[in-house]
C-alpha atoms as a PDB file:
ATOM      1  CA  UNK A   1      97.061 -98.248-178.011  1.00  0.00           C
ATOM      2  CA  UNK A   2      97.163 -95.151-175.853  1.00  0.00           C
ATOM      3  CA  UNK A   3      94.680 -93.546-177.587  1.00  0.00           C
ATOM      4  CA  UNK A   4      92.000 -96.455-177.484  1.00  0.00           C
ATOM      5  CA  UNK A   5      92.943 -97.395-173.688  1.00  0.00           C
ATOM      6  CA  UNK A   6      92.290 -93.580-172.675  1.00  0.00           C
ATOM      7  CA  UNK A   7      88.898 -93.245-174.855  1.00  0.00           C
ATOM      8  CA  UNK A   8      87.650 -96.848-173.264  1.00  0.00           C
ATOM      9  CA  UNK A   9      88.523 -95.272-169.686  1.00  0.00           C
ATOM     10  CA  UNK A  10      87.898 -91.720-170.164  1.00  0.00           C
ATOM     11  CA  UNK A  11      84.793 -91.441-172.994  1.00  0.00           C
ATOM     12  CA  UNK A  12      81.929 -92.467-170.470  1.00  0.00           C
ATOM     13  CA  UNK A  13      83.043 -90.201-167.846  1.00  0.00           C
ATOM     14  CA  UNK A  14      83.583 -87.491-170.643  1.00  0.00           C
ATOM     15  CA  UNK A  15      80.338 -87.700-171.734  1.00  0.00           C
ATOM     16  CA  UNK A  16      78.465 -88.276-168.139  1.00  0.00           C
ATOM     17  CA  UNK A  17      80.195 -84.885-167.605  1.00  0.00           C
ATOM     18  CA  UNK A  18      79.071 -82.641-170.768  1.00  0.00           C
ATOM     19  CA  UNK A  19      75.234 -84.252-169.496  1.00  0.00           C
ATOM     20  CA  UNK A  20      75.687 -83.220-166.134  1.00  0.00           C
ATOM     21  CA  UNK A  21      77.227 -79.706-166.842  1.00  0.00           C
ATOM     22  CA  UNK A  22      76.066 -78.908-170.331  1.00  0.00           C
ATOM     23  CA  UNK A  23      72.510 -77.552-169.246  1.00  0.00           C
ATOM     24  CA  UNK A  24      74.109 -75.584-166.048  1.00  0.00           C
ATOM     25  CA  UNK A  25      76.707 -73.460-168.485  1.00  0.00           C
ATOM     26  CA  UNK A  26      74.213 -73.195-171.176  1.00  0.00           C
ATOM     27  CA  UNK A  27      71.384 -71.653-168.923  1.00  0.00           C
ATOM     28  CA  UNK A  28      74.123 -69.869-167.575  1.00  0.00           C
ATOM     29  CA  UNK A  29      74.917 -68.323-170.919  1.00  0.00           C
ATOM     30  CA  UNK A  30      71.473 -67.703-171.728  1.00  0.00           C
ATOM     31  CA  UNK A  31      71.284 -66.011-168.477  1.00  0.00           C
ATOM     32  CA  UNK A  32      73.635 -63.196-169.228  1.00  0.00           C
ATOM     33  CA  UNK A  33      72.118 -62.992-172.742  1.00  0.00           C
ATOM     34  CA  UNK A  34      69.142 -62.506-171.565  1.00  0.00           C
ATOM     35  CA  UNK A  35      70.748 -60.232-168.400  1.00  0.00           C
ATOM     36  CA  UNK A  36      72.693 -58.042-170.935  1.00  0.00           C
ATOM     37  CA  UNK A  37      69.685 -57.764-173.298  1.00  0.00           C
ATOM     38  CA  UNK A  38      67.460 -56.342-170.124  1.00  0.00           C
ATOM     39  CA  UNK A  39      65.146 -58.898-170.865  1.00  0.00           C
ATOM     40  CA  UNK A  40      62.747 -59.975-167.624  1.00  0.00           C
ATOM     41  CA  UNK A  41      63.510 -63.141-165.983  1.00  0.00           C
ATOM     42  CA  UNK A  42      62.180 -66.176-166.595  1.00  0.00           C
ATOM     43  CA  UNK A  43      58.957 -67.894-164.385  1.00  0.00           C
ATOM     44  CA  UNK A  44      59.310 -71.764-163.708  1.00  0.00           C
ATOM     45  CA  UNK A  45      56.190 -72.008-166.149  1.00  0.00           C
ATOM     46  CA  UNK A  46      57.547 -70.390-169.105  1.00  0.00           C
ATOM     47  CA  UNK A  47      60.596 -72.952-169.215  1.00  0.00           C
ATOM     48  CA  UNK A  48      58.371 -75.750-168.494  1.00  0.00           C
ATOM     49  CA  UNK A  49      55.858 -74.428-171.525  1.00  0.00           C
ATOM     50  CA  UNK A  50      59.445 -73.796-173.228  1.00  0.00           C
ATOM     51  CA  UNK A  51      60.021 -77.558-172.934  1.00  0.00           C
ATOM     52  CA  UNK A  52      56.910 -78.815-173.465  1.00  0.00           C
ATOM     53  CA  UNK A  53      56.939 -76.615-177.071  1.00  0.00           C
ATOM     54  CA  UNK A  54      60.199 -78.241-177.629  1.00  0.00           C
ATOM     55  CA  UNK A  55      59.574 -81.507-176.872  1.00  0.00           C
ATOM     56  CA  UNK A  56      55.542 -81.487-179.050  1.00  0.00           C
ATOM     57  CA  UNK A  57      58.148 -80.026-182.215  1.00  0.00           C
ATOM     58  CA  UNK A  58      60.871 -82.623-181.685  1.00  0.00           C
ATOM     59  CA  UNK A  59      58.446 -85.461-181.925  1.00  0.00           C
ATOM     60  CA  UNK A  60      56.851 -83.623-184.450  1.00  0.00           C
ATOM     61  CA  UNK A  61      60.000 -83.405-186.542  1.00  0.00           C
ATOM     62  CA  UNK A  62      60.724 -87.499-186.002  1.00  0.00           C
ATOM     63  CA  UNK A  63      57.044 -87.703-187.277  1.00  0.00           C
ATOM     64  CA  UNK A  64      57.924 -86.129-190.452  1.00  0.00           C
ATOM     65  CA  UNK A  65      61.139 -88.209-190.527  1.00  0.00           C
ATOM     66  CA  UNK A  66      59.815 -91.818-190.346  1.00  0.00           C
ATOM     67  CA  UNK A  67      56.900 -90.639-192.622  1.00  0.00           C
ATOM     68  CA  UNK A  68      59.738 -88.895-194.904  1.00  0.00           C
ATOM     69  CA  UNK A  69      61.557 -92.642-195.153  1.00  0.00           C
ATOM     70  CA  UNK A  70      58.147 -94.555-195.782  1.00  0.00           C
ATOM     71  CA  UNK A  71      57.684 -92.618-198.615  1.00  0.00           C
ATOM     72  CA  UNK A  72      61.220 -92.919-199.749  1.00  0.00           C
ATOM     73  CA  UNK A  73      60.661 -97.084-199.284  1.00  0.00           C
ATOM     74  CA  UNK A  74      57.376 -96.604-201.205  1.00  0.00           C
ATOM     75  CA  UNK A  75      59.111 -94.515-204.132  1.00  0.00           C
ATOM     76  CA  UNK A  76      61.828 -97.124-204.417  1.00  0.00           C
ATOM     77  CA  UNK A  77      59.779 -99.663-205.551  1.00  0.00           C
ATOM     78  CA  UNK A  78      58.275 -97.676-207.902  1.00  0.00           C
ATOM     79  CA  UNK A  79      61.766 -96.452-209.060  1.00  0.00           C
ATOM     80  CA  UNK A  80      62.829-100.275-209.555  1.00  0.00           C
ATOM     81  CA  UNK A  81      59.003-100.899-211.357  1.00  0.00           C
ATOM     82  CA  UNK A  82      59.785 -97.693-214.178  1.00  0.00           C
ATOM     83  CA  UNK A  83      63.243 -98.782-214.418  1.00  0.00           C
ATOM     84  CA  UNK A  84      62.262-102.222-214.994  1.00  0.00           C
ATOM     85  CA  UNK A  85      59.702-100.604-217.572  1.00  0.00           C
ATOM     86  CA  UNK A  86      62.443 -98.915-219.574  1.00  0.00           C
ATOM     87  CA  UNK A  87      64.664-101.427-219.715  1.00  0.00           C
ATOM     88  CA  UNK A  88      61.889-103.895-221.700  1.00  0.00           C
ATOM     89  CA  UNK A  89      61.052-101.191-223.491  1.00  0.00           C
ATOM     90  CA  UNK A  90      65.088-100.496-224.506  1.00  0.00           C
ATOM     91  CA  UNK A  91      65.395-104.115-224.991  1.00  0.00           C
ATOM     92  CA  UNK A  92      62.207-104.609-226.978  1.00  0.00           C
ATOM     93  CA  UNK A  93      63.085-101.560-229.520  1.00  0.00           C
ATOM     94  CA  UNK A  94      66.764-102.318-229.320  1.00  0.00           C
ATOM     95  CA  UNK A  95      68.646-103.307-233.010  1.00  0.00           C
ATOM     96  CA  UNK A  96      69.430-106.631-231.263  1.00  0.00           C
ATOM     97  CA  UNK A  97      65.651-107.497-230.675  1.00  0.00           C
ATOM     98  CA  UNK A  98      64.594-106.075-233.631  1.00  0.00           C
ATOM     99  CA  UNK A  99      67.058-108.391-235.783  1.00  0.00           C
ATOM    100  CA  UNK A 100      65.328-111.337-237.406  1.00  0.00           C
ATOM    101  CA  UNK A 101      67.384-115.182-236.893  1.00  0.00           C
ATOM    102  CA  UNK A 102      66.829-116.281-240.182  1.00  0.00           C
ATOM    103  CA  UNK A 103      67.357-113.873-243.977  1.00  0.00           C
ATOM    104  CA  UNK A 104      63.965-112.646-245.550  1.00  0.00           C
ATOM    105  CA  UNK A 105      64.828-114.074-248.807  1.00  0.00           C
ATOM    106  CA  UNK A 106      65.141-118.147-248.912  1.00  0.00           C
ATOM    107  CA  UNK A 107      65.892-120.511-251.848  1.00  0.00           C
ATOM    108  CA  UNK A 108      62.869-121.840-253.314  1.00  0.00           C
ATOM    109  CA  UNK A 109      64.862-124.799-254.808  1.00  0.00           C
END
């Protein structure tokens, strides 16, 4: 009870907090990376080409996702179609199919 009351009060402010503050301490970090690796600082046009280059790849990757999952839908059906395929096939070749109703040899009388 405690615990669900404090993450229904608590979890959106938790998580507007980690947006708000995330980026600061993060460029922060990579600041004294980049500071203790003697590396030259950065111009406002190489982040914004940083972002740009990140946002063109992470569309790119949910390109490659949703075509990823077509294909998967496509290959289903084919999985259920050769699966359907083997199964006649099992069935048709099976000792049950193959098993006549009635004996070869009948009386003649």
């Amino acid at each position: 009870m405690v615990k669900q009351r404090f993450l229904t009060h608590f979890k959106p402010w938790l998580f507007a907090v980690i947006r708000v503050v995330g980026p600061i301490v993060g460029y922060q970090l990579f600041d004294k990376a980049r500071t203790y690796l003697q590396y030259a600082p950065l111009n406002s046009v190489d982040v914004l080409l940083g972002a740009v280059v990140a946002l063109l790849m992470a569309g790119l990757l949910c390109g490659l996702w949703a075509w990823g999952e077509w294909c998967w839908f496509k290959l289903q059906r084919l999985r259920g179609f050769c699966a359907e395929l083997k199964r006649a096939f099992r069935n048709h070749w099976g000792p049950k199919a193959v098993r006549t109703s009635q004996p070869v040899t009948r009386n003649m009388a």
